[in-house]
PDBML (XML) file of the C-alpha atoms, coordinates in Angstrom:
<?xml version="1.0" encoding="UTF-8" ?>
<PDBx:datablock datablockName="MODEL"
   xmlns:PDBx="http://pdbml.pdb.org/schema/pdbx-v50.xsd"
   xmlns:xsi="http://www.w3.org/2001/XMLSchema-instance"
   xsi:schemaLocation="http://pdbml.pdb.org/schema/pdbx-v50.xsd pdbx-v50.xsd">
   <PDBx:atom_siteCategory>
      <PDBx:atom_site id="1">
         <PDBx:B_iso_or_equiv>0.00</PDBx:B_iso_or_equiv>
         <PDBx:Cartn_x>-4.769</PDBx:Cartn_x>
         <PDBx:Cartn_y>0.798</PDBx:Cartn_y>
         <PDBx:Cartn_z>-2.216</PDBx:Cartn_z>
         <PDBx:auth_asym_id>A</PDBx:auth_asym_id>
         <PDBx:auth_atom_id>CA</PDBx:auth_atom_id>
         <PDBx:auth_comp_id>UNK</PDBx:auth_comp_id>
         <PDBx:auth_seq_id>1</PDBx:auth_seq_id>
         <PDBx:group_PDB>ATOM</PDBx:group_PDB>
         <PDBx:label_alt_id xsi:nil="true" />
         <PDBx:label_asym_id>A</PDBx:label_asym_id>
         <PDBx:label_atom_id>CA</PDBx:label_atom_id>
         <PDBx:label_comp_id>UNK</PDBx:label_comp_id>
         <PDBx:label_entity_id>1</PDBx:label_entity_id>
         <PDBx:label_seq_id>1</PDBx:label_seq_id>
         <PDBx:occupancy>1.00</PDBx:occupancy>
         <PDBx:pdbx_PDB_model_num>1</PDBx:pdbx_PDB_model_num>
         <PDBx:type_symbol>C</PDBx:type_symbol>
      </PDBx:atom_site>
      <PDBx:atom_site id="2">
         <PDBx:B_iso_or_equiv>0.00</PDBx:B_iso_or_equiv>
         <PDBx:Cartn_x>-7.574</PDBx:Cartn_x>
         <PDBx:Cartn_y>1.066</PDBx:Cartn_y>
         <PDBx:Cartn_z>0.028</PDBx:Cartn_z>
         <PDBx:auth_asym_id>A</PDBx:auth_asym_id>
         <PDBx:auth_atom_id>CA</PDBx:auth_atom_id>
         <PDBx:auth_comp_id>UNK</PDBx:auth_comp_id>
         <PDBx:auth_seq_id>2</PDBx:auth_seq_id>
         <PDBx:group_PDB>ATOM</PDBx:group_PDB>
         <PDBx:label_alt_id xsi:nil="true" />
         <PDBx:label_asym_id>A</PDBx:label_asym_id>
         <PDBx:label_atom_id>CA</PDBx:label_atom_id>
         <PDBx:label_comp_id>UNK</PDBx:label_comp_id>
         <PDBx:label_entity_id>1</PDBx:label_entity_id>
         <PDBx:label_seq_id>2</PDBx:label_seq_id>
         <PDBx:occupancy>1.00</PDBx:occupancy>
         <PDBx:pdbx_PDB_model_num>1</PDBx:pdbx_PDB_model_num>
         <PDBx:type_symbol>C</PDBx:type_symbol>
      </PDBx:atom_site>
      <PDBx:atom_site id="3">
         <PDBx:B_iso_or_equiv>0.00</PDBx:B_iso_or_equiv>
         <PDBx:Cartn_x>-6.325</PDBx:Cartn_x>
         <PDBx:Cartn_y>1.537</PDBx:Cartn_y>
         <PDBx:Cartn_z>3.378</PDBx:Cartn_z>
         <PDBx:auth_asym_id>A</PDBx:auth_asym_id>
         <PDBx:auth_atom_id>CA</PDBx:auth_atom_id>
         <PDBx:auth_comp_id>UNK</PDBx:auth_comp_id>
         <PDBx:auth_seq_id>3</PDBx:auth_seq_id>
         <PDBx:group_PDB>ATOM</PDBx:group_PDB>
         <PDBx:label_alt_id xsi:nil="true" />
         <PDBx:label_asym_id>A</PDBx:label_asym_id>
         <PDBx:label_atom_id>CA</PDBx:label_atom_id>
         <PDBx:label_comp_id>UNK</PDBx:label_comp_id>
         <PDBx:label_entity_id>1</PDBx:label_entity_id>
         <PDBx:label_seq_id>3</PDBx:label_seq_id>
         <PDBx:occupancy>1.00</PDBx:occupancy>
         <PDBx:pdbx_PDB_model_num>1</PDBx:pdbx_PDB_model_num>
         <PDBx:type_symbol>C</PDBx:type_symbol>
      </PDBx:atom_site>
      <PDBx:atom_site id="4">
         <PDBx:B_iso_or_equiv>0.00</PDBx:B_iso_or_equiv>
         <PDBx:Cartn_x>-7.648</PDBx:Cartn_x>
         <PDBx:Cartn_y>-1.214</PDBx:Cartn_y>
         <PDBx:Cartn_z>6.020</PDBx:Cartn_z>
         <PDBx:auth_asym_id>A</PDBx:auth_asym_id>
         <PDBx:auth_atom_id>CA</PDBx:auth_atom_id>
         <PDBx:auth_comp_id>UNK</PDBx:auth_comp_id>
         <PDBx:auth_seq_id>4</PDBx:auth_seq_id>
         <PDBx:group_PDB>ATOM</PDBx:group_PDB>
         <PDBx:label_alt_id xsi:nil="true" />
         <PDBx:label_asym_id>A</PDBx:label_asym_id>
         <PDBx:label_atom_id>CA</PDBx:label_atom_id>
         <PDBx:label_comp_id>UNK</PDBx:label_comp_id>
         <PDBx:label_entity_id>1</PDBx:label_entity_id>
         <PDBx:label_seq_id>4</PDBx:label_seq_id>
         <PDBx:occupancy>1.00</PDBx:occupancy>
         <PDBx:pdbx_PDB_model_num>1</PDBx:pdbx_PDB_model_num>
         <PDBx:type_symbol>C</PDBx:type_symbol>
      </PDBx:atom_site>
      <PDBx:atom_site id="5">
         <PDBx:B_iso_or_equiv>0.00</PDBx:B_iso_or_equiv>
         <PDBx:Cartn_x>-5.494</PDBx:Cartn_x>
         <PDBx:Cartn_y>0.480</PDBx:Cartn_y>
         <PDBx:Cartn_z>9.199</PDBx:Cartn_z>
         <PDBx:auth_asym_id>A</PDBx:auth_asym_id>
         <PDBx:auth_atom_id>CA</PDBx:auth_atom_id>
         <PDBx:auth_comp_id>UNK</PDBx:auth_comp_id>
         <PDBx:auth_seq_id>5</PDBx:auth_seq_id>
         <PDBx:group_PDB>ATOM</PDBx:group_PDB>
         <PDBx:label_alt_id xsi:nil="true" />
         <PDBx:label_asym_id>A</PDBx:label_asym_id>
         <PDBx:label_atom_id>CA</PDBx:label_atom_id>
         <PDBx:label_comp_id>UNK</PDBx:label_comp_id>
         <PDBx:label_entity_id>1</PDBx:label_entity_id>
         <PDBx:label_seq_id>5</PDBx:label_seq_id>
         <PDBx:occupancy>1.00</PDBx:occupancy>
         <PDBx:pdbx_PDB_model_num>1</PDBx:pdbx_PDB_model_num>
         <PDBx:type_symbol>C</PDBx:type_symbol>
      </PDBx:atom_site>
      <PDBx:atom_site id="6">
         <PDBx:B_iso_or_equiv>0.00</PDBx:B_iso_or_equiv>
         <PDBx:Cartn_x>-4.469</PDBx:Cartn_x>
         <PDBx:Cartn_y>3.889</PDBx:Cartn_y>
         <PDBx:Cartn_z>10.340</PDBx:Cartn_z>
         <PDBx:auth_asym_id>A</PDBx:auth_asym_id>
         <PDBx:auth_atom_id>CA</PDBx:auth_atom_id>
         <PDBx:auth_comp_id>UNK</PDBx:auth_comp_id>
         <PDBx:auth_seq_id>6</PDBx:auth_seq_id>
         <PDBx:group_PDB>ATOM</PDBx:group_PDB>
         <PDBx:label_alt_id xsi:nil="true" />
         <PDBx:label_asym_id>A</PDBx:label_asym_id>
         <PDBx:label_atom_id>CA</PDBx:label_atom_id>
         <PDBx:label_comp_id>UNK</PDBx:label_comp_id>
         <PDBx:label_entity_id>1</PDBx:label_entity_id>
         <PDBx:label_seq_id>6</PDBx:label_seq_id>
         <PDBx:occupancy>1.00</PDBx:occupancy>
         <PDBx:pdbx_PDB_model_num>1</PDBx:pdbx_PDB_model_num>
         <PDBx:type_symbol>C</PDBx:type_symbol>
      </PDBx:atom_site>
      <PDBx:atom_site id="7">
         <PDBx:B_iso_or_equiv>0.00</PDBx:B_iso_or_equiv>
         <PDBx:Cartn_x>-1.154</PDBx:Cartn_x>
         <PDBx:Cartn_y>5.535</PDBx:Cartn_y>
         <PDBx:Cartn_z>8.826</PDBx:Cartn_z>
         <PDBx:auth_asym_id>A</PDBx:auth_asym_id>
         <PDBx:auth_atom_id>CA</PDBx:auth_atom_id>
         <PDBx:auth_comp_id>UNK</PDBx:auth_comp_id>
         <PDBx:auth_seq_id>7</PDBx:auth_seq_id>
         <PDBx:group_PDB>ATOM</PDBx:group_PDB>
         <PDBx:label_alt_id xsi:nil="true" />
         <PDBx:label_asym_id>A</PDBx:label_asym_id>
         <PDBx:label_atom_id>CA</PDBx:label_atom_id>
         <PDBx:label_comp_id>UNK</PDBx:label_comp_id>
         <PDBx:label_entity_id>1</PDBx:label_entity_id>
         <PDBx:label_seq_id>7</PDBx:label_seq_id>
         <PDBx:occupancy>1.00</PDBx:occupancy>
         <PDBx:pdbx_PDB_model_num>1</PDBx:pdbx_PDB_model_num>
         <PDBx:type_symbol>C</PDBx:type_symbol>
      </PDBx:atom_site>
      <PDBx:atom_site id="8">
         <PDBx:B_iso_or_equiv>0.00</PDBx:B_iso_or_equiv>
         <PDBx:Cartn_x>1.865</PDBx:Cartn_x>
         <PDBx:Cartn_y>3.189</PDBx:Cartn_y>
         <PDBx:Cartn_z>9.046</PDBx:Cartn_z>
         <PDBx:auth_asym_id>A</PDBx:auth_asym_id>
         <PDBx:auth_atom_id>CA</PDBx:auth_atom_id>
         <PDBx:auth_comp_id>UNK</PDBx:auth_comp_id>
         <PDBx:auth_seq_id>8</PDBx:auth_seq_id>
         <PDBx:group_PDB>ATOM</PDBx:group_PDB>
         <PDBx:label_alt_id xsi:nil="true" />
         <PDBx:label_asym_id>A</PDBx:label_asym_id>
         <PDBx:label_atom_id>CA</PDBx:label_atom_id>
         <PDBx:label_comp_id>UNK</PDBx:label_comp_id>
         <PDBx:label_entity_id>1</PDBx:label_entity_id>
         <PDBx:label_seq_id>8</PDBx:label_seq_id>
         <PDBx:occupancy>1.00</PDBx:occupancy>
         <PDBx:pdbx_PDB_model_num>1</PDBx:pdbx_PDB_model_num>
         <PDBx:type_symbol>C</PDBx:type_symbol>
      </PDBx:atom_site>
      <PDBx:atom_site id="9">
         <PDBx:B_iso_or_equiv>0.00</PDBx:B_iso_or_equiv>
         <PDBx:Cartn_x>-0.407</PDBx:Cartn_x>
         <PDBx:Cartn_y>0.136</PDBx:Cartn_y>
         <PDBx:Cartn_z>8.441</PDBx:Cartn_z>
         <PDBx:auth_asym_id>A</PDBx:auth_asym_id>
         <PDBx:auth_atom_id>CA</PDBx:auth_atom_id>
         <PDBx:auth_comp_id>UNK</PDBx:auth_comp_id>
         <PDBx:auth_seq_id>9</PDBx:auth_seq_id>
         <PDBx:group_PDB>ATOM</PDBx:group_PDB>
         <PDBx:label_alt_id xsi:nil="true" />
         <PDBx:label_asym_id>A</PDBx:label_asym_id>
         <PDBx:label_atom_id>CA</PDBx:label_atom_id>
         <PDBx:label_comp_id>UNK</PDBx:label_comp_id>
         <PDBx:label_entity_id>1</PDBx:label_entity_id>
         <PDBx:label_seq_id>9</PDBx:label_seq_id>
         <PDBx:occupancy>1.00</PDBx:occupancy>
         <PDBx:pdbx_PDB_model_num>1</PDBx:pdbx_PDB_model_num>
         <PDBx:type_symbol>C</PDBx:type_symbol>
      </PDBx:atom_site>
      <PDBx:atom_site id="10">
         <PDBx:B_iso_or_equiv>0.00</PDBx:B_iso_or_equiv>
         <PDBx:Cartn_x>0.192</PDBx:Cartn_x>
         <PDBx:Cartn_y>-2.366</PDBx:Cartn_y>
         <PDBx:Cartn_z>6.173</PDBx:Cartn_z>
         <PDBx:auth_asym_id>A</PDBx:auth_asym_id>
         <PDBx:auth_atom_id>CA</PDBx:auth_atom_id>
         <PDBx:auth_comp_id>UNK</PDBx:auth_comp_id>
         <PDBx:auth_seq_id>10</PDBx:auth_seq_id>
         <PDBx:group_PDB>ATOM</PDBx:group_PDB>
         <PDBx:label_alt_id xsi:nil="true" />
         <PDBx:label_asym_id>A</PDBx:label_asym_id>
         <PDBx:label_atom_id>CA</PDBx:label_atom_id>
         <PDBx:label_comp_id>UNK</PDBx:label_comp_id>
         <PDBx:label_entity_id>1</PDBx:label_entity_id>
         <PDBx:label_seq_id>10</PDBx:label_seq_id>
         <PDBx:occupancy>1.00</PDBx:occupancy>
         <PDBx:pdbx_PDB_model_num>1</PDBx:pdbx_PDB_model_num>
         <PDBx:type_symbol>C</PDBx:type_symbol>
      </PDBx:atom_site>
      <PDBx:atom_site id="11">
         <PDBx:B_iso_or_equiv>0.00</PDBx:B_iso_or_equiv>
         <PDBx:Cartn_x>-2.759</PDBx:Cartn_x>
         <PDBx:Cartn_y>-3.657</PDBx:Cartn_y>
         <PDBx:Cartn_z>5.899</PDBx:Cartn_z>
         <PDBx:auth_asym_id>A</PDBx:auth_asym_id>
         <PDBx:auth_atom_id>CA</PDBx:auth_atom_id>
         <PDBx:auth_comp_id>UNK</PDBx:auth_comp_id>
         <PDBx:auth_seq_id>11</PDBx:auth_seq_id>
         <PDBx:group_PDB>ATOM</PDBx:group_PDB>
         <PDBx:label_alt_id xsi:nil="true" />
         <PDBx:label_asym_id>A</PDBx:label_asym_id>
         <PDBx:label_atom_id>CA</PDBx:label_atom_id>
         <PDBx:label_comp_id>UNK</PDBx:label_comp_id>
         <PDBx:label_entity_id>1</PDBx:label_entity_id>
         <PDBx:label_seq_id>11</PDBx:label_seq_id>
         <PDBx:occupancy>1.00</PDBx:occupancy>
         <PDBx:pdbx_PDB_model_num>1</PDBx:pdbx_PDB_model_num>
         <PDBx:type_symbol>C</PDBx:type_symbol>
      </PDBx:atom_site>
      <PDBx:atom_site id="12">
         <PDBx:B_iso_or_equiv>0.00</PDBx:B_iso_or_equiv>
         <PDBx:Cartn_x>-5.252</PDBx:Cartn_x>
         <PDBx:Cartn_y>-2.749</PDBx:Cartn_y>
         <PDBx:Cartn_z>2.949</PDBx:Cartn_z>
         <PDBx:auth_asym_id>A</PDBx:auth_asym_id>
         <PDBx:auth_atom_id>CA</PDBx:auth_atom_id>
         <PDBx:auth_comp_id>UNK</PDBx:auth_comp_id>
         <PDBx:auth_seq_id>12</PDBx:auth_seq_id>
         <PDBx:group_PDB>ATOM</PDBx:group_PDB>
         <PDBx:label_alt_id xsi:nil="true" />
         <PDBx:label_asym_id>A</PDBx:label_asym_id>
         <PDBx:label_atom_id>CA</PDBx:label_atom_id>
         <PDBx:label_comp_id>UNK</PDBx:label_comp_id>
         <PDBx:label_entity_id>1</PDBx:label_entity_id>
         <PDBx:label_seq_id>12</PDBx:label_seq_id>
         <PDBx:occupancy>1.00</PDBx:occupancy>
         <PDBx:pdbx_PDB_model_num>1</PDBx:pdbx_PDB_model_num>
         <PDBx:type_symbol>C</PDBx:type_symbol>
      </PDBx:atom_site>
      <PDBx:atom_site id="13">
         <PDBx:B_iso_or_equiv>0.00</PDBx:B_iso_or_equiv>
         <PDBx:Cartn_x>-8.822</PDBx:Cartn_x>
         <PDBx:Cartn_y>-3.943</PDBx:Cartn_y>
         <PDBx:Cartn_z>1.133</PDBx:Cartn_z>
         <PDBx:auth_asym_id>A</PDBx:auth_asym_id>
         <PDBx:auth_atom_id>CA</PDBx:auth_atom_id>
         <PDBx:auth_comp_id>UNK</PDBx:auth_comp_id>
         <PDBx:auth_seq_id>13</PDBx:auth_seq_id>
         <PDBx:group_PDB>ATOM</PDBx:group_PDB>
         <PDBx:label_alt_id xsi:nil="true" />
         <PDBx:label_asym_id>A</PDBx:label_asym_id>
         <PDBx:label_atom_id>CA</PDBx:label_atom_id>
         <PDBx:label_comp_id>UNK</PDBx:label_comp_id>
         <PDBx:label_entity_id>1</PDBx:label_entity_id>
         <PDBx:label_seq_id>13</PDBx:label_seq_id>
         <PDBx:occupancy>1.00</PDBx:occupancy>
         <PDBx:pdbx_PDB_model_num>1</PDBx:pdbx_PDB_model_num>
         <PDBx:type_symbol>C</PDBx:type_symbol>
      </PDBx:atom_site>
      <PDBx:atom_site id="14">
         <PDBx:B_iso_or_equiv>0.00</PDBx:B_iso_or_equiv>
         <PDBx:Cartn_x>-7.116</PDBx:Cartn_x>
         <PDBx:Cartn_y>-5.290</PDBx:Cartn_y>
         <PDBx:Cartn_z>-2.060</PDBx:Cartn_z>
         <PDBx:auth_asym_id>A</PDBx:auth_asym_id>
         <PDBx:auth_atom_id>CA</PDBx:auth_atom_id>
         <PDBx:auth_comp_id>UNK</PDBx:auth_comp_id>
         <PDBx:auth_seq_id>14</PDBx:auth_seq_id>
         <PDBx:group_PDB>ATOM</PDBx:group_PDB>
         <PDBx:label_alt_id xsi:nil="true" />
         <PDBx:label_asym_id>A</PDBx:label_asym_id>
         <PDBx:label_atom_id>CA</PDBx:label_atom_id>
         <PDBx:label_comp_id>UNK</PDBx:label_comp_id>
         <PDBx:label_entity_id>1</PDBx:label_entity_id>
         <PDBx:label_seq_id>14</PDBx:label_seq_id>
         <PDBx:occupancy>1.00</PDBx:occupancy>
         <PDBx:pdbx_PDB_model_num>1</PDBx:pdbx_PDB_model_num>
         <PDBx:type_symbol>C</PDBx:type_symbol>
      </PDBx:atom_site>
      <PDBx:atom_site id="15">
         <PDBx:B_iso_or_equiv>0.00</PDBx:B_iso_or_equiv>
         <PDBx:Cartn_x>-4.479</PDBx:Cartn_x>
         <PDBx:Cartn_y>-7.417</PDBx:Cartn_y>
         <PDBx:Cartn_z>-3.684</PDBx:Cartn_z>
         <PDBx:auth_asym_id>A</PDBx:auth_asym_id>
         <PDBx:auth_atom_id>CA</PDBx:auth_atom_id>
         <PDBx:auth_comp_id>UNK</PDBx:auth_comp_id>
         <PDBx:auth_seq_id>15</PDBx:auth_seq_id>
         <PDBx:group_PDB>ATOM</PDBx:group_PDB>
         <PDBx:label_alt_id xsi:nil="true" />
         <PDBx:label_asym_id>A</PDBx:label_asym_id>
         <PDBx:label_atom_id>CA</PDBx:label_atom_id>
         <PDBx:label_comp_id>UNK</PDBx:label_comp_id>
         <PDBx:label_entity_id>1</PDBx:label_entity_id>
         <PDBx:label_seq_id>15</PDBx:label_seq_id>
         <PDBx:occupancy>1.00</PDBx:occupancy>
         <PDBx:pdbx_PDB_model_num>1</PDBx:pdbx_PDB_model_num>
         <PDBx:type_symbol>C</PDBx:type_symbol>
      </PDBx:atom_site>
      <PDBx:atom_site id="16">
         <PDBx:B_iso_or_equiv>0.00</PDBx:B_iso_or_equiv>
         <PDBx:Cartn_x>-1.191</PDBx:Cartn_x>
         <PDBx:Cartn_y>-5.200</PDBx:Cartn_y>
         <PDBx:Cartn_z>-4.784</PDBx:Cartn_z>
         <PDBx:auth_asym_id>A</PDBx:auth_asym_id>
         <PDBx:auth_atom_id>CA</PDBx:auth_atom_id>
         <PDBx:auth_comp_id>UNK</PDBx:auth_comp_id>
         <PDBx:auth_seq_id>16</PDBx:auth_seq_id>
         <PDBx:group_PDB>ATOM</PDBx:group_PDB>
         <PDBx:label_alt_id xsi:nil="true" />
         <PDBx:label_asym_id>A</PDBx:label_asym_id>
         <PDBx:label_atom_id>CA</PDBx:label_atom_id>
         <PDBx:label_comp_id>UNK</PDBx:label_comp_id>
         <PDBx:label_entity_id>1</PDBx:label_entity_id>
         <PDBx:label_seq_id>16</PDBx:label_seq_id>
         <PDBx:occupancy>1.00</PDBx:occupancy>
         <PDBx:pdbx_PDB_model_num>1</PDBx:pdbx_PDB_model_num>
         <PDBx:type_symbol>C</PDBx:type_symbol>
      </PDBx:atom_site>
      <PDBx:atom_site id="17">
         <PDBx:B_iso_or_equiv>0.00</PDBx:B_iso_or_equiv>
         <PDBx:Cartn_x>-0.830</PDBx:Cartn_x>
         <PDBx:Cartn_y>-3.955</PDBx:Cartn_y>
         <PDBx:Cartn_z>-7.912</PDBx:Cartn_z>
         <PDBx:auth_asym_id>A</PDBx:auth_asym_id>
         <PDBx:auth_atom_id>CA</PDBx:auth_atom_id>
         <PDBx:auth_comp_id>UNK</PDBx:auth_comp_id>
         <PDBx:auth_seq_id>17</PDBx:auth_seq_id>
         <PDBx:group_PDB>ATOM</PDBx:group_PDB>
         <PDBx:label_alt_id xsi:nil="true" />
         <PDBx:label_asym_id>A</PDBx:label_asym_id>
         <PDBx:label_atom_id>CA</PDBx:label_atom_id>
         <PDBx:label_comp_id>UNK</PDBx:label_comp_id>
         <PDBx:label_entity_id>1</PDBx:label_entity_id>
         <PDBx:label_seq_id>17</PDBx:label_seq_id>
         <PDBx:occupancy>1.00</PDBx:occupancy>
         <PDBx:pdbx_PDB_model_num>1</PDBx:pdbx_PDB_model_num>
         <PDBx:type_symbol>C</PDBx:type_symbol>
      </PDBx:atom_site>
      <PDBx:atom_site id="18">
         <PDBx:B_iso_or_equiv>0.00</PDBx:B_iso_or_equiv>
         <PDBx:Cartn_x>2.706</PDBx:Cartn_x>
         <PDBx:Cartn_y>-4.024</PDBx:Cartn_y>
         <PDBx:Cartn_z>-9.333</PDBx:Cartn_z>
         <PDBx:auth_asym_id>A</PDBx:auth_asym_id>
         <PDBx:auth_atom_id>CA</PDBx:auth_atom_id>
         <PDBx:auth_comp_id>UNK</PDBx:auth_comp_id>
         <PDBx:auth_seq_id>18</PDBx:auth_seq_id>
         <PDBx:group_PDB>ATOM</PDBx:group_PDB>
         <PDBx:label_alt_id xsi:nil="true" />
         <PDBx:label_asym_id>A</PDBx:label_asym_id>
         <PDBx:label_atom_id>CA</PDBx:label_atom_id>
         <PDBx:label_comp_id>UNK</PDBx:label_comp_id>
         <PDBx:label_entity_id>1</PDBx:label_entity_id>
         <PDBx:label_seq_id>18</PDBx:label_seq_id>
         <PDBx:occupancy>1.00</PDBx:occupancy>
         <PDBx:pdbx_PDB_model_num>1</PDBx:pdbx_PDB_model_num>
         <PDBx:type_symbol>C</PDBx:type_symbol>
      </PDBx:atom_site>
      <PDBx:atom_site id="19">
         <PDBx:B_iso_or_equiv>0.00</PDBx:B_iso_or_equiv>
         <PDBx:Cartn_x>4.177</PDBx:Cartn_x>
         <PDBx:Cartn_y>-0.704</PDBx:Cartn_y>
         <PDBx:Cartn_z>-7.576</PDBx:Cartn_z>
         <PDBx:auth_asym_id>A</PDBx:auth_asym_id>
         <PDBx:auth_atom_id>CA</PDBx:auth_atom_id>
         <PDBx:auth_comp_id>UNK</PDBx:auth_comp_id>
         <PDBx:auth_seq_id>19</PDBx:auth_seq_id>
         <PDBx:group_PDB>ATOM</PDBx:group_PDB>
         <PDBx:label_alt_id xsi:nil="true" />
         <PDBx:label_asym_id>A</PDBx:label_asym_id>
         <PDBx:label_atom_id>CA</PDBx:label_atom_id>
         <PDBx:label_comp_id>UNK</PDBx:label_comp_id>
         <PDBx:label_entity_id>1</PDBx:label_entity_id>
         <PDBx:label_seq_id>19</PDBx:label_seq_id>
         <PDBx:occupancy>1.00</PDBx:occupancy>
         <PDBx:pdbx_PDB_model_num>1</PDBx:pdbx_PDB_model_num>
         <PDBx:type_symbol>C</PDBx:type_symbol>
      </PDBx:atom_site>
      <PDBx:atom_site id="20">
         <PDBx:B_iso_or_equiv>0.00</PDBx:B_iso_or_equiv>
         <PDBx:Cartn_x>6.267</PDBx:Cartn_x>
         <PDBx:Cartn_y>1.973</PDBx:Cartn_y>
         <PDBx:Cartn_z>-8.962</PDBx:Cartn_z>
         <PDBx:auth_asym_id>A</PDBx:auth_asym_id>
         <PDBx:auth_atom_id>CA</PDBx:auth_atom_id>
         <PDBx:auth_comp_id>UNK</PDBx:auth_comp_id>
         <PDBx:auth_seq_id>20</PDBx:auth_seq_id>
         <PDBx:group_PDB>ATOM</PDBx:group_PDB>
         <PDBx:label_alt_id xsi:nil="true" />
         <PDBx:label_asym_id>A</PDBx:label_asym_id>
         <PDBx:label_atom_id>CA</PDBx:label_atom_id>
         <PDBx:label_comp_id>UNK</PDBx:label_comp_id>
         <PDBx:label_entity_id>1</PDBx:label_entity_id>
         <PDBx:label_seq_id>20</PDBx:label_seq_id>
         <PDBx:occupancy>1.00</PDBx:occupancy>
         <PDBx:pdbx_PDB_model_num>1</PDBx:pdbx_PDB_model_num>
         <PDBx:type_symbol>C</PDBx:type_symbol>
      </PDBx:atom_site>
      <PDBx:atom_site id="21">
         <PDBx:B_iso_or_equiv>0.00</PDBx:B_iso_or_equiv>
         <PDBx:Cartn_x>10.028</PDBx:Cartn_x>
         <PDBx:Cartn_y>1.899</PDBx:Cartn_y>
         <PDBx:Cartn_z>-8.062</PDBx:Cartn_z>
         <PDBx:auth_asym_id>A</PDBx:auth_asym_id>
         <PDBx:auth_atom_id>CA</PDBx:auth_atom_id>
         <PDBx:auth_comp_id>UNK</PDBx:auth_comp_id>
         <PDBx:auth_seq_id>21</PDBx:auth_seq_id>
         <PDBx:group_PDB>ATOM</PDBx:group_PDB>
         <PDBx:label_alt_id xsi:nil="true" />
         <PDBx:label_asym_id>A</PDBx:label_asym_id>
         <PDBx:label_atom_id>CA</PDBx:label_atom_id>
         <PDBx:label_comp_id>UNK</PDBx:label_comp_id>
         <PDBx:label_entity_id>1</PDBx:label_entity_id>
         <PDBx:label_seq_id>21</PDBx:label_seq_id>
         <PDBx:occupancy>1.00</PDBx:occupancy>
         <PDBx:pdbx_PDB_model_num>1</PDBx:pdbx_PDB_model_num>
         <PDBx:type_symbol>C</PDBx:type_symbol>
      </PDBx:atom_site>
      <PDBx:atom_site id="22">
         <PDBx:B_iso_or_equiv>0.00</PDBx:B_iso_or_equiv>
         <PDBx:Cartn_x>11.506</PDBx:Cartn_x>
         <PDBx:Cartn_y>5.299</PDBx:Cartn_y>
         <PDBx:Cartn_z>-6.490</PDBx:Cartn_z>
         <PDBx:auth_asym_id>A</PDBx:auth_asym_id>
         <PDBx:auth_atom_id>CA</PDBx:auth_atom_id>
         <PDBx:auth_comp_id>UNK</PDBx:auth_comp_id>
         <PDBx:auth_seq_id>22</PDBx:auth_seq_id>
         <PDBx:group_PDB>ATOM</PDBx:group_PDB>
         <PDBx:label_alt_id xsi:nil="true" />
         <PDBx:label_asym_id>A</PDBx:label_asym_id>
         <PDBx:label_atom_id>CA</PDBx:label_atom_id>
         <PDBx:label_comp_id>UNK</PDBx:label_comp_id>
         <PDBx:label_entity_id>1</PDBx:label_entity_id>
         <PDBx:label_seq_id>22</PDBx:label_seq_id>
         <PDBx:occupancy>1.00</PDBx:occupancy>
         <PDBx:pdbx_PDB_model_num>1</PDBx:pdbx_PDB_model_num>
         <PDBx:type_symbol>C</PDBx:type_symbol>
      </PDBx:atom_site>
      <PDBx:atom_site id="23">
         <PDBx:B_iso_or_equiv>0.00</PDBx:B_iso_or_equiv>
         <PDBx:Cartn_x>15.112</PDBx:Cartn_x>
         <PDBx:Cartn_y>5.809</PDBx:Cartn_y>
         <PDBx:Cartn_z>-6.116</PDBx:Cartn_z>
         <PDBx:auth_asym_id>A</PDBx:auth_asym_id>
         <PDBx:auth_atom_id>CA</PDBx:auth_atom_id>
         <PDBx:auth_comp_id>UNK</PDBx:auth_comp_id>
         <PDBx:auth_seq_id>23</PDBx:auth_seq_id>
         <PDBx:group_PDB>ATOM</PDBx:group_PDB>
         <PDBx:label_alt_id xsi:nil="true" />
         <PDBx:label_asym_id>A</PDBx:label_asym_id>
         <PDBx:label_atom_id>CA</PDBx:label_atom_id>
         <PDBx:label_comp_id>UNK</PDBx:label_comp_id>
         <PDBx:label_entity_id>1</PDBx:label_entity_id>
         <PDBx:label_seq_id>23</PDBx:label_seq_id>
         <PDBx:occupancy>1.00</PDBx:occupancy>
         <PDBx:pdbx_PDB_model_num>1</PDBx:pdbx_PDB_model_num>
         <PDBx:type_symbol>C</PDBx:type_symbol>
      </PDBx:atom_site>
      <PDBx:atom_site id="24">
         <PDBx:B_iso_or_equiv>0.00</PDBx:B_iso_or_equiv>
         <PDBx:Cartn_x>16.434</PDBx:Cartn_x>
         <PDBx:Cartn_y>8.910</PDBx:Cartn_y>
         <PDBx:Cartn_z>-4.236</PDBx:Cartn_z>
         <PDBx:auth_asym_id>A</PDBx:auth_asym_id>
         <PDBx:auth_atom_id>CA</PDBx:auth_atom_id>
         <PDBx:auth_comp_id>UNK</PDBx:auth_comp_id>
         <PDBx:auth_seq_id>24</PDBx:auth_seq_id>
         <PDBx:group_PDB>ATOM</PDBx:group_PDB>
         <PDBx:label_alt_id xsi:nil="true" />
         <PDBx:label_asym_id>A</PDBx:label_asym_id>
         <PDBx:label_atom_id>CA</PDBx:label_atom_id>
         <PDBx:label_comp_id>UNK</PDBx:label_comp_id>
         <PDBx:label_entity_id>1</PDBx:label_entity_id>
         <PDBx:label_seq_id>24</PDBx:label_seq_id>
         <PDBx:occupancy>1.00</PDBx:occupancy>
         <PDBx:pdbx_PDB_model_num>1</PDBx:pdbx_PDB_model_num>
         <PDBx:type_symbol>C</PDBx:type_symbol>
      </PDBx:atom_site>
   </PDBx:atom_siteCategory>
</PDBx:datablock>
């Protein structure tokens, strides 16, 4: 997305898109 906030923000410009899932 387009970050709104400095690193470990949540907040961005733009709805979500559907994500991609990683598993460790």
């Amino acid at each position: 997305n387009v970050p709104l906030g400095s690193v470990n923000s949540s907040r961005a410009a733009y709805d979500w898109g559907p994500g991609t899932l990683v598993t460790v």
